[in-house]
N, C-alpha and C. Protein backbone atom coordinates (compact mmCIF):
# COMPACT_ATOMS: atom_id res chain seq x y z
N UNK A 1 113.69 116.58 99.84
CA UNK A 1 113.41 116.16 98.49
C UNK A 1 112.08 115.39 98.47
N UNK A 2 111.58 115.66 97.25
CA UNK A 2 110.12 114.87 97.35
C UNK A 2 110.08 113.65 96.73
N UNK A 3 109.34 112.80 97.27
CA UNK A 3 109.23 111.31 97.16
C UNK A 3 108.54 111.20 95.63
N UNK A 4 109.18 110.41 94.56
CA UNK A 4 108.52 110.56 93.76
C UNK A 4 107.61 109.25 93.41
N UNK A 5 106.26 109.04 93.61
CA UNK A 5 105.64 107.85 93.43
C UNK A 5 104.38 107.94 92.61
N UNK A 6 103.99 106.67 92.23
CA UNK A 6 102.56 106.69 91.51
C UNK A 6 101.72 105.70 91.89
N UNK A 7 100.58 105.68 91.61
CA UNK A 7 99.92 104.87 91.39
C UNK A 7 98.84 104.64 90.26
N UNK A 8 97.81 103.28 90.00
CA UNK A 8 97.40 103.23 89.02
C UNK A 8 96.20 103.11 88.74
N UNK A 9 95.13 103.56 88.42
CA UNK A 9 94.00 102.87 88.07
C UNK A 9 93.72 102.08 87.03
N UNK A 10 93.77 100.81 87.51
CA UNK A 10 93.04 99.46 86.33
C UNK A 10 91.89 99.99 86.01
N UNK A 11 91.69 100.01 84.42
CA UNK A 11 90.25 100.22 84.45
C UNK A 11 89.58 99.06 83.82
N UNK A 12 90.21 97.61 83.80
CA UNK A 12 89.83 96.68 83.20
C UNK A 12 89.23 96.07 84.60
N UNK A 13 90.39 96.04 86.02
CA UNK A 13 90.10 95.68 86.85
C UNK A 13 88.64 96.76 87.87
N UNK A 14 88.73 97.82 87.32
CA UNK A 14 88.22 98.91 88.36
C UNK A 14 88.79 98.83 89.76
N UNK A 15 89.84 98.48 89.85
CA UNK A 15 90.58 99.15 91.41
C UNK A 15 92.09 99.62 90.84
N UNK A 16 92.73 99.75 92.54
CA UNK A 16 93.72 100.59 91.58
C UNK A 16 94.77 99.33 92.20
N UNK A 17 95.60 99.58 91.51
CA UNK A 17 96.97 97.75 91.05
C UNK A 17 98.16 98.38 92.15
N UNK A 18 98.83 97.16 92.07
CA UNK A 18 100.20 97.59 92.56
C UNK A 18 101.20 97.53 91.94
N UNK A 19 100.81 98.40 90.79
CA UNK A 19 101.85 98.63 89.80
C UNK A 19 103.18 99.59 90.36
N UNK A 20 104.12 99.55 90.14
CA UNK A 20 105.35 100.14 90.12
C UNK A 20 106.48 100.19 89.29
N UNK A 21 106.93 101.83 89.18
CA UNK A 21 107.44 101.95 88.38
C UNK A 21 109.15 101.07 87.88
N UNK A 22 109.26 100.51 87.07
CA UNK A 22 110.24 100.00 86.78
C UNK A 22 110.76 99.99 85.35
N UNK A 23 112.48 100.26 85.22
CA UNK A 23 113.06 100.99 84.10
C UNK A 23 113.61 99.39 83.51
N UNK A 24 113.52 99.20 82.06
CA UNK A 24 113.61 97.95 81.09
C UNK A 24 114.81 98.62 80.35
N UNK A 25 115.92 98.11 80.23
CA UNK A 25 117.22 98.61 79.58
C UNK A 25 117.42 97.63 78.63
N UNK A 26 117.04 98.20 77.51
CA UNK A 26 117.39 96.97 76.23
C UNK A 26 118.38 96.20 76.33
N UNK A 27 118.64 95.23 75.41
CA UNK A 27 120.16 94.84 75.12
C UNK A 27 120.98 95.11 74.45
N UNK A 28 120.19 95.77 73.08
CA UNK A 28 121.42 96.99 72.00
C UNK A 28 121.40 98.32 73.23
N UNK A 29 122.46 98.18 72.99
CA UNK A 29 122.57 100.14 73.82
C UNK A 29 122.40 101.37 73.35
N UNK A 30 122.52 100.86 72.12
CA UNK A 30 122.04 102.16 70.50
C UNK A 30 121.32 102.43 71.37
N UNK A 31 119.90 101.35 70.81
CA UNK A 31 119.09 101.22 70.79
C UNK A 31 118.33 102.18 71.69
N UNK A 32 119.07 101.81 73.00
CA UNK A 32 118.20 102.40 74.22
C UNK A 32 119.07 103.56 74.58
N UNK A 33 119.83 103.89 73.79
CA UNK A 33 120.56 105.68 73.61
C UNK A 33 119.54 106.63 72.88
N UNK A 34 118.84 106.01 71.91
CA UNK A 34 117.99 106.82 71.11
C UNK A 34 117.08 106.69 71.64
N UNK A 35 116.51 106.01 72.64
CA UNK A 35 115.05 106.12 73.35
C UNK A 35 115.74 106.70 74.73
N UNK A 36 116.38 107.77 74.76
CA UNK A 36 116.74 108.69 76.14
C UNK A 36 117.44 107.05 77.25
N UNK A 37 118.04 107.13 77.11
CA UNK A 37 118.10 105.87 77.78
C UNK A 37 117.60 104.67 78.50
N UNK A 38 116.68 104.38 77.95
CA UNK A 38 115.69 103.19 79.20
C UNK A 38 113.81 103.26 78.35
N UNK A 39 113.75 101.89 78.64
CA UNK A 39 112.63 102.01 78.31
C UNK A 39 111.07 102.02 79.56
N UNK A 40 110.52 102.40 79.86
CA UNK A 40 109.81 102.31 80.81
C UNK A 40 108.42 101.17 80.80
N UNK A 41 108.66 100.49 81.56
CA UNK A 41 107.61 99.42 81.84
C UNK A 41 106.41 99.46 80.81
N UNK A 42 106.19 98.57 80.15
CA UNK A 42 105.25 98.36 78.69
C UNK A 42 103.52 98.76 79.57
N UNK A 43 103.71 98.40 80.44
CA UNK A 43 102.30 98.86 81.03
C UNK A 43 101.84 100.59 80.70
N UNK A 44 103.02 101.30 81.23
CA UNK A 44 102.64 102.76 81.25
C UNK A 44 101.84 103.00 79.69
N UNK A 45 102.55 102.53 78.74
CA UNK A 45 102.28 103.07 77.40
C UNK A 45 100.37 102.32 77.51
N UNK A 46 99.69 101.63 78.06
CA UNK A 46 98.88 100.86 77.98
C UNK A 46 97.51 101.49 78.23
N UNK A 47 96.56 101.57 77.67
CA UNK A 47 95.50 102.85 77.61
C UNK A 47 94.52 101.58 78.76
N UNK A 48 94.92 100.56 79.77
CA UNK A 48 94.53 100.05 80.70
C UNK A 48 94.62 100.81 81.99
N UNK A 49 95.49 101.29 82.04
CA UNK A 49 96.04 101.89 83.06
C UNK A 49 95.88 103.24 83.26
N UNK A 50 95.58 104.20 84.17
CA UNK A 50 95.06 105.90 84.28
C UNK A 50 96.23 105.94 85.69
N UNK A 51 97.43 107.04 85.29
CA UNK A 51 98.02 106.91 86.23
C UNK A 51 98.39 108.41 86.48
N UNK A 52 98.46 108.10 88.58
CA UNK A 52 98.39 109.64 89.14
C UNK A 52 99.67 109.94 89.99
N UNK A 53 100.07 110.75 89.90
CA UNK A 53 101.73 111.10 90.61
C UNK A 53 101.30 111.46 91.81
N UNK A 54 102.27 111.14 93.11
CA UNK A 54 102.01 111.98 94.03
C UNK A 54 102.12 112.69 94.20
N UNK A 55 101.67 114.07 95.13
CA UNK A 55 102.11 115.79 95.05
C UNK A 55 102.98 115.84 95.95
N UNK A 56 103.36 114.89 96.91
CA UNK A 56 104.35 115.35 98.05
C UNK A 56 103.53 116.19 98.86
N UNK A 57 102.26 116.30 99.38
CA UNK A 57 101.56 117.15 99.72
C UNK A 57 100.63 115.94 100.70
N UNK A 58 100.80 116.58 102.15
CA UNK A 58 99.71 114.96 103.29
C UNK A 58 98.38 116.08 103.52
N UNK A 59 97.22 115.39 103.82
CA UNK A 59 96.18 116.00 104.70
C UNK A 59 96.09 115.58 105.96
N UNK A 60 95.24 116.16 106.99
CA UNK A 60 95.55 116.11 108.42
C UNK A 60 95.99 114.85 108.93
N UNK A 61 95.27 114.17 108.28
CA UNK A 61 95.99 112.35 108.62
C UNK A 61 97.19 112.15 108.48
N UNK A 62 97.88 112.48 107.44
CA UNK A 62 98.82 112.43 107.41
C UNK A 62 98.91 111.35 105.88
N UNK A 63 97.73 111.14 105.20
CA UNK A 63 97.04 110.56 103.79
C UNK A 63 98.00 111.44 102.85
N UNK A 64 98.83 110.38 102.07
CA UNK A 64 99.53 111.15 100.52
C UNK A 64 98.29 111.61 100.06
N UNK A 65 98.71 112.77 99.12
CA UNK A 65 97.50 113.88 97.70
C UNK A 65 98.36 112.82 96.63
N UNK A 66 97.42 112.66 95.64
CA UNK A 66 97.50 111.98 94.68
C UNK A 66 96.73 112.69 93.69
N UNK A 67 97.05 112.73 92.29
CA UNK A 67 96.47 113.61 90.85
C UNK A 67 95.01 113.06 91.33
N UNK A 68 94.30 113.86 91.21
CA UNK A 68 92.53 113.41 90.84
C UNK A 68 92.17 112.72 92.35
N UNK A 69 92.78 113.06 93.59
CA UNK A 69 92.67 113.14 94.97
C UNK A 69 91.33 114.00 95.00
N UNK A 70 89.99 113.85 95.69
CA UNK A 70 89.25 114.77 96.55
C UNK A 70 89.56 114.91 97.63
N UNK A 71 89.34 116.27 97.74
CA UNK A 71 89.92 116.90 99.20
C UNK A 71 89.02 117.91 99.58
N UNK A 72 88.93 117.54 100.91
CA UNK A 72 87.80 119.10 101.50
C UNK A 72 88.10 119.89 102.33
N UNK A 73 88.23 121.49 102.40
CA UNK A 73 88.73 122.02 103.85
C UNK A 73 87.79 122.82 103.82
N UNK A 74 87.04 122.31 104.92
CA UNK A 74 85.57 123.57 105.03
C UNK A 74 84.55 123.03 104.45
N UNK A 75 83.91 124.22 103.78
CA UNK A 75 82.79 124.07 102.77
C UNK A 75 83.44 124.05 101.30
N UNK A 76 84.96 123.87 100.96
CA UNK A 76 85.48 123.94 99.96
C UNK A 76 85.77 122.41 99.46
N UNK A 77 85.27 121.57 98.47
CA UNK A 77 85.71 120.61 97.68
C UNK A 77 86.22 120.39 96.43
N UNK A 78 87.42 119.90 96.35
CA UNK A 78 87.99 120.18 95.38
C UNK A 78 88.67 118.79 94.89
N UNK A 79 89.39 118.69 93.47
CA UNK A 79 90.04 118.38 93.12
C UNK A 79 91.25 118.15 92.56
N UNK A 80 92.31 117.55 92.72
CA UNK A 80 93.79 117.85 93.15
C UNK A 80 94.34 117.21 91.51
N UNK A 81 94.90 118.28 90.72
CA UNK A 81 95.35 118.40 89.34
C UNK A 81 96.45 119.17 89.44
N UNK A 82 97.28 118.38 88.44
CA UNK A 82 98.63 119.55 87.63
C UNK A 82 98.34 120.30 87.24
N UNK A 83 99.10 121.45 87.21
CA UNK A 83 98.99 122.33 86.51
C UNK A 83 100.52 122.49 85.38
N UNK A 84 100.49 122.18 84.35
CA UNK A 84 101.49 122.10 83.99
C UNK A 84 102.01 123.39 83.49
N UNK A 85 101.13 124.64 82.70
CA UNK A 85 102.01 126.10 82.61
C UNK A 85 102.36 126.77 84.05
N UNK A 86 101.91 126.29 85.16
CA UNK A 86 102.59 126.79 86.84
C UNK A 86 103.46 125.73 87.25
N UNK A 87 103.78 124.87 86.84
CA UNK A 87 104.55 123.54 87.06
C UNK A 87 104.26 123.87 88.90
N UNK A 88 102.75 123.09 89.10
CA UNK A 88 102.22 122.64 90.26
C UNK A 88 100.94 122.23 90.64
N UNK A 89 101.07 121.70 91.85
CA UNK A 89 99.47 121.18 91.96
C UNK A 89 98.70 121.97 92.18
N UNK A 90 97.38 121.94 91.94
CA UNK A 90 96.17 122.85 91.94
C UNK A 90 94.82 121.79 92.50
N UNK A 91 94.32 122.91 93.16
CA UNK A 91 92.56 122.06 93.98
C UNK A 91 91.35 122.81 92.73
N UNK A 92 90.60 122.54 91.93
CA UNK A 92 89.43 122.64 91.22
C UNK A 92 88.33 122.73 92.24
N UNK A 93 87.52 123.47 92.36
CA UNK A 93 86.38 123.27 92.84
C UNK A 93 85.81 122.91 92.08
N UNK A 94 84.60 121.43 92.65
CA UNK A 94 83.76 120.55 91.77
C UNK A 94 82.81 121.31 91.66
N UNK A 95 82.00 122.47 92.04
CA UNK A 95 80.87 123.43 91.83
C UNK A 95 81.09 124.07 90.87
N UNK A 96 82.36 125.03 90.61
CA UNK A 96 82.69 126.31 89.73
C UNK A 96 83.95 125.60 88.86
N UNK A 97 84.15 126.79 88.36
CA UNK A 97 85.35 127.05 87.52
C UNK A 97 86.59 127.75 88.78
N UNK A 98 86.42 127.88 90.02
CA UNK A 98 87.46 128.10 91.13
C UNK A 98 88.61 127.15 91.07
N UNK A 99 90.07 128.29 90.99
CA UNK A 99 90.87 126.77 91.40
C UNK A 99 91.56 127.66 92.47
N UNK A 100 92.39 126.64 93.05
CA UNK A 100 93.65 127.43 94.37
C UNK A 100 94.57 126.40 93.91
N UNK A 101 96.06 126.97 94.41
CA UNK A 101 97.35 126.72 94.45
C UNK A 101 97.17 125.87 95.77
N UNK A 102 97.52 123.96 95.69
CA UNK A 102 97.26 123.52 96.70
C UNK A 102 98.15 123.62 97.68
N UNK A 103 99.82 124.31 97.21
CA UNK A 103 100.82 123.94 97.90
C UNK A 103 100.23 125.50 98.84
N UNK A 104 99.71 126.41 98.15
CA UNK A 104 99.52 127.73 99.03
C UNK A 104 98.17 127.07 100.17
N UNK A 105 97.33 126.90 99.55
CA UNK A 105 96.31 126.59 100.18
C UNK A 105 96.26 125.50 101.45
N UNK A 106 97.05 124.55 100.76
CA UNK A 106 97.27 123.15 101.65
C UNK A 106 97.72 123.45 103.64
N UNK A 107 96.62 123.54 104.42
CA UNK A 107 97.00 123.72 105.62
C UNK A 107 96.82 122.07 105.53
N UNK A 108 98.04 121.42 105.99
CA UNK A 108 97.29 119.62 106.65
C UNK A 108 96.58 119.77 107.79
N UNK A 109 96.72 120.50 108.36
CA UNK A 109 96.00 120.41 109.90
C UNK A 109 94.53 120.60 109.52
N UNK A 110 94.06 121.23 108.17
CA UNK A 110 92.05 121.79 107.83
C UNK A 110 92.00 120.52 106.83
N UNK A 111 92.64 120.27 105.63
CA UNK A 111 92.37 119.58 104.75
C UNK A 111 92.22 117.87 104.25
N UNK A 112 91.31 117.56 104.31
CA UNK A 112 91.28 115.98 104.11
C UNK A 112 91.02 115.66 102.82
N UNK A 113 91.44 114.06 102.76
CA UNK A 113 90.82 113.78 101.28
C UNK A 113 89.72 113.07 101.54
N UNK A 114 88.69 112.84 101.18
CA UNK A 114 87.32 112.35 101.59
C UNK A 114 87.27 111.28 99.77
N UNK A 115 87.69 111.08 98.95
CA UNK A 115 87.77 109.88 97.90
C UNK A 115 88.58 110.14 96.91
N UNK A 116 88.62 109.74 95.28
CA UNK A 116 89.00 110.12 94.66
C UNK A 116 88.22 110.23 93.27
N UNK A 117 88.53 110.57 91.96
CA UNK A 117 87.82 110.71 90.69
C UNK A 117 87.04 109.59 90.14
N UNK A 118 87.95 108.51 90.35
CA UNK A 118 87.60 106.71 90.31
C UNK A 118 86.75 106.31 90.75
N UNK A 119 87.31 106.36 92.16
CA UNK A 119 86.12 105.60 92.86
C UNK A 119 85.15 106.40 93.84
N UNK A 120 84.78 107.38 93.41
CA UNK A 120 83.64 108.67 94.50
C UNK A 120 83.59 109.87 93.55
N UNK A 121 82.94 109.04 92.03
CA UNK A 121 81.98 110.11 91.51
C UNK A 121 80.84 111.01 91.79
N UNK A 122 80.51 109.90 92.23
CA UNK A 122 79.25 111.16 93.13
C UNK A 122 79.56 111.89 93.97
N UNK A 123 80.50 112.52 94.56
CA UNK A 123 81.01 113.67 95.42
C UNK A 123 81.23 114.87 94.24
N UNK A 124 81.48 114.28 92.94
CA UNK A 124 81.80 115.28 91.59
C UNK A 124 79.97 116.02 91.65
N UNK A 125 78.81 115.59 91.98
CA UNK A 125 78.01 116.47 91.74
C UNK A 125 77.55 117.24 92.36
């Protein structure tokens, strides 16, 4: 089963927090029947915060893939996105319009992550 985790980018702070996810259960129970049960940490809703799921997916290190992860195998650099009509992760090449299926593509033993969207823009040019 895959580990399900996140993390966050502050963009007030510019690094990324040690936010974690945690479920807020009202005290009417209506209440929190009609909101699917539970309310989720007031942060998420917070346009402070840019947050990336993990893919369950390591590179040769043995480094979690994280949404908006750079990763390189070869002469190939890419960027690590959902795909939500394939319900999966996908690598973008930062050159083209190329994408690959990372779970197909993903050898850990070739692929590293070398930064991410945040903080190693300049690998985007």
């Amino acid at each position: 089963m895959r580990v399900i985790k996140f993390r966050a980018w502050d963009k007030e702070g510019n690094n990324y927090s040690n936010w974690k996810p945690q479920m807020i259960y009202p005290e009417n129970w209506e209440e929190s029947v009609e909101t699917k049960g539970s309310i989720l940490n007031p942060c998420v809703n917070s346009k402070r915060f840019d947050f990336m799921q993990y893919t369950g997916l390591k590179d040769k290190n043995g480094v979690d893939y994280y949404e908006d992860d750079l990763v390189q195998c070869g002469d190939f650099i890419g960027q690590i996105y959902y795909e939500p009509k394939g319900c999966k992760y996908m690598w973008k090449h930062i050159k083209s319009d190329t994408y690959f299926d990372a779970t197909f593509h993903d050898a850990g033993y070739r692929s590293e992550i070398i930064g991410n969207f945040h903080q190693d823009k300049h690998l985007l040019k």
